[in-house]
C-alpha atoms as a PDB file:
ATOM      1  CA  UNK A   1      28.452  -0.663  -4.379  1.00  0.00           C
ATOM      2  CA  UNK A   2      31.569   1.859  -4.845  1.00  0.00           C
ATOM      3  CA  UNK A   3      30.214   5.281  -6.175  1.00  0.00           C
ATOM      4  CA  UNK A   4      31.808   6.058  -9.344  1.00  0.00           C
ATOM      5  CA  UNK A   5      35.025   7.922  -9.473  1.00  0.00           C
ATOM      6  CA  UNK A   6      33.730  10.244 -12.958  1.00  0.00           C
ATOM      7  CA  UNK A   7      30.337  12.143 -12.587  1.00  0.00           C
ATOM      8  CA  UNK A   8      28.376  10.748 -15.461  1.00  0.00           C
ATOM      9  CA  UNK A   9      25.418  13.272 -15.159  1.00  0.00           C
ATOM     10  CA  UNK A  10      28.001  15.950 -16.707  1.00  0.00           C
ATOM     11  CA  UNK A  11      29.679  13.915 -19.256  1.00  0.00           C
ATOM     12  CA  UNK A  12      27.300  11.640 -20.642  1.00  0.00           C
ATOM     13  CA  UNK A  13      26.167  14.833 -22.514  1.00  0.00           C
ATOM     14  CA  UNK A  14      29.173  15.459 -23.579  1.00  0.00           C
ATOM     15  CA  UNK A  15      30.147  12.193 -24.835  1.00  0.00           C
ATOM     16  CA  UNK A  16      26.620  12.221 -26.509  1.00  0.00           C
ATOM     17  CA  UNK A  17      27.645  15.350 -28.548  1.00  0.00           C
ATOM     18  CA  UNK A  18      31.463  14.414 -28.995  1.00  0.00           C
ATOM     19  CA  UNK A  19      29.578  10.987 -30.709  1.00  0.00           C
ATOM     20  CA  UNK A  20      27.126  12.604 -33.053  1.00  0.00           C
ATOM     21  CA  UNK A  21      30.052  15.132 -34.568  1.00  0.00           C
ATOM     22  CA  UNK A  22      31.037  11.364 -35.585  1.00  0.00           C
ATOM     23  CA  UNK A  23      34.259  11.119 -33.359  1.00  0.00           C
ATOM     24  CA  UNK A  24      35.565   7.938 -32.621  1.00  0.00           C
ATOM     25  CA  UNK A  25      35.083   6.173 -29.324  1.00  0.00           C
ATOM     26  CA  UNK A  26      39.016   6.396 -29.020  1.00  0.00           C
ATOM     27  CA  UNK A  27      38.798  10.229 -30.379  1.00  0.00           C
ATOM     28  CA  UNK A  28      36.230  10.553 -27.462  1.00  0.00           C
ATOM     29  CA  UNK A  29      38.179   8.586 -24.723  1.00  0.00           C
ATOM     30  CA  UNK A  30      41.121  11.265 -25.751  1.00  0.00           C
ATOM     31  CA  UNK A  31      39.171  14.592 -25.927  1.00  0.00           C
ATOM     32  CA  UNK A  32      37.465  13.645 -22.391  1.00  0.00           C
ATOM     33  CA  UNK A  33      41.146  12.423 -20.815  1.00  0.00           C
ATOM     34  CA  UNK A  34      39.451   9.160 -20.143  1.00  0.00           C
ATOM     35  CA  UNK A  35      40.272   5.083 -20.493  1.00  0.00           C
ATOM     36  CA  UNK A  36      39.031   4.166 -23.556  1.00  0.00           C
ATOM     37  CA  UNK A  37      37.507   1.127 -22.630  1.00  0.00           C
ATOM     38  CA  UNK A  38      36.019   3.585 -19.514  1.00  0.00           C
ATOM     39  CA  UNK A  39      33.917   4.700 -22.095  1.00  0.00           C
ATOM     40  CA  UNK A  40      32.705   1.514 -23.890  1.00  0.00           C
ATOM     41  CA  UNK A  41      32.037   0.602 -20.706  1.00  0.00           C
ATOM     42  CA  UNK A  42      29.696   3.289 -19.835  1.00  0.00           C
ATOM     43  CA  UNK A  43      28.156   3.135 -23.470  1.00  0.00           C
ATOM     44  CA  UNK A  44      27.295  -0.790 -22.670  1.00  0.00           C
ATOM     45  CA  UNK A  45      25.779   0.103 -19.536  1.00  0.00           C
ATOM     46  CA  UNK A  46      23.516   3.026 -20.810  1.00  0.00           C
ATOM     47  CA  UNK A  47      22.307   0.371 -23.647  1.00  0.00           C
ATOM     48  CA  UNK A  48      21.656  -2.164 -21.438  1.00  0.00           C
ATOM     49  CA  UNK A  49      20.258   0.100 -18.322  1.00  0.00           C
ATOM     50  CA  UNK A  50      16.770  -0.245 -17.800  1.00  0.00           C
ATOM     51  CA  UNK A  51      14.657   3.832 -18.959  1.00  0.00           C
ATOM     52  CA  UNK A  52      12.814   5.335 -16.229  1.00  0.00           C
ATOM     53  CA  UNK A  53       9.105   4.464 -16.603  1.00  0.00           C
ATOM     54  CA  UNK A  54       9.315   1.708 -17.868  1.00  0.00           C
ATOM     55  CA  UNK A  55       8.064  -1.219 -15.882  1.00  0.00           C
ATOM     56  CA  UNK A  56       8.769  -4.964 -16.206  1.00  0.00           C
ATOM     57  CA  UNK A  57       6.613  -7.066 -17.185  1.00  0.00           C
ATOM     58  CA  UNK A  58       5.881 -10.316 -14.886  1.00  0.00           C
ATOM     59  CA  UNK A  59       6.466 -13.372 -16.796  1.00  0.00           C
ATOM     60  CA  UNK A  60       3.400 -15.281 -17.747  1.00  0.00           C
ATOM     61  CA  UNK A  61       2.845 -18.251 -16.045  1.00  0.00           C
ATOM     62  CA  UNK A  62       2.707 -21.750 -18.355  1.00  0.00           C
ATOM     63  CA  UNK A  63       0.766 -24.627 -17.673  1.00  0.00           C
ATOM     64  CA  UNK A  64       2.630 -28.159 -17.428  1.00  0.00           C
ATOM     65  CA  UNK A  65       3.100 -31.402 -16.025  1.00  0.00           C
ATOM     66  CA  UNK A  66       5.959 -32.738 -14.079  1.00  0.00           C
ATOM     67  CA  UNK A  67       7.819 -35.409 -16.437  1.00  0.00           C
ATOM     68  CA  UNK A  68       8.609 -37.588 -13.577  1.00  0.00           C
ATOM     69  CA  UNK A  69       5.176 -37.474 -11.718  1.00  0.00           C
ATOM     70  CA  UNK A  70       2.813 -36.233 -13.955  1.00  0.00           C
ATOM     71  CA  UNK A  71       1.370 -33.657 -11.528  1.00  0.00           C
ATOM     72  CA  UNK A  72       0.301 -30.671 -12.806  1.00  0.00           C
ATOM     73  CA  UNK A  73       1.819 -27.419 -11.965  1.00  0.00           C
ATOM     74  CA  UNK A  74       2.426 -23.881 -12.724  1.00  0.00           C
ATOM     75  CA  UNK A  75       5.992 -21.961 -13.473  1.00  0.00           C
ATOM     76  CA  UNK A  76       6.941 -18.756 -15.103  1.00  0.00           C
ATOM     77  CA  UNK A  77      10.323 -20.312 -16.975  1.00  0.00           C
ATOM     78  CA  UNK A  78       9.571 -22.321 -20.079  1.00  0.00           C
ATOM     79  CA  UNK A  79      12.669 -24.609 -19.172  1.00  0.00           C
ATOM     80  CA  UNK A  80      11.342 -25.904 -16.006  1.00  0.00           C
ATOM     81  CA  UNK A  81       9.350 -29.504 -16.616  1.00  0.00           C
ATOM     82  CA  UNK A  82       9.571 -30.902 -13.377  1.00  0.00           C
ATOM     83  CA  UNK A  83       7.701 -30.459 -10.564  1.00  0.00           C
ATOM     84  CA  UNK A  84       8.858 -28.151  -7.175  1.00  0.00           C
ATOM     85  CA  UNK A  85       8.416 -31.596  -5.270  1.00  0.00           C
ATOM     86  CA  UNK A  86      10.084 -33.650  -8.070  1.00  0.00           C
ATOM     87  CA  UNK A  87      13.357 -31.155  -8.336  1.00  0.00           C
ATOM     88  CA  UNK A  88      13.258 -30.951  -4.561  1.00  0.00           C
ATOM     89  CA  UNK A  89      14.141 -34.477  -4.531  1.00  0.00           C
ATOM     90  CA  UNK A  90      16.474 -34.290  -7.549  1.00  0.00           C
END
């Protein structure tokens, strides 16, 4: 991955406080010298990024049987209703 050409440590505060004096994304991209959609950009990502500490959960495994076969079987996505033998053959 390419290392990014602004260093976000230093102006993600800065963008945080340029925000909550209620400036305008556009008003921000100007004060900064920045793309505008640069900084939507980076505001998606930080909503989207997953916090430090938190952990993801594993996905609970569900019960079924295969709709072709009948065999039962275990799988974590609730779309899945065939078998691993019967989609292998699929």
């Amino acid at each position: 991955m390419r290392p990014s050409k602004y260093d976000w440590a230093r102006l993600d505060p800065q963008v945080d406080a340029l925000l909550a004096q209620g400036l305008r994304v556009t008003q921000v991209a100007q004060a900064l010298e920045m793309r505008v959609q640069t900084i939507r950009d980076r505001l998606s990502y930080r909503r989207r990024a997953p916090r430090a500490g938190k952990k993801r959960v594993a996905p609970k495994l569900i019960d079924r049987r295969c709709l072709n076969c009948r065999a039962a079987f275990q799988v974590a996505s609730p779309f899945l209703r065939l078998c691993p033998t019967c989609r292998a053959e699929c």
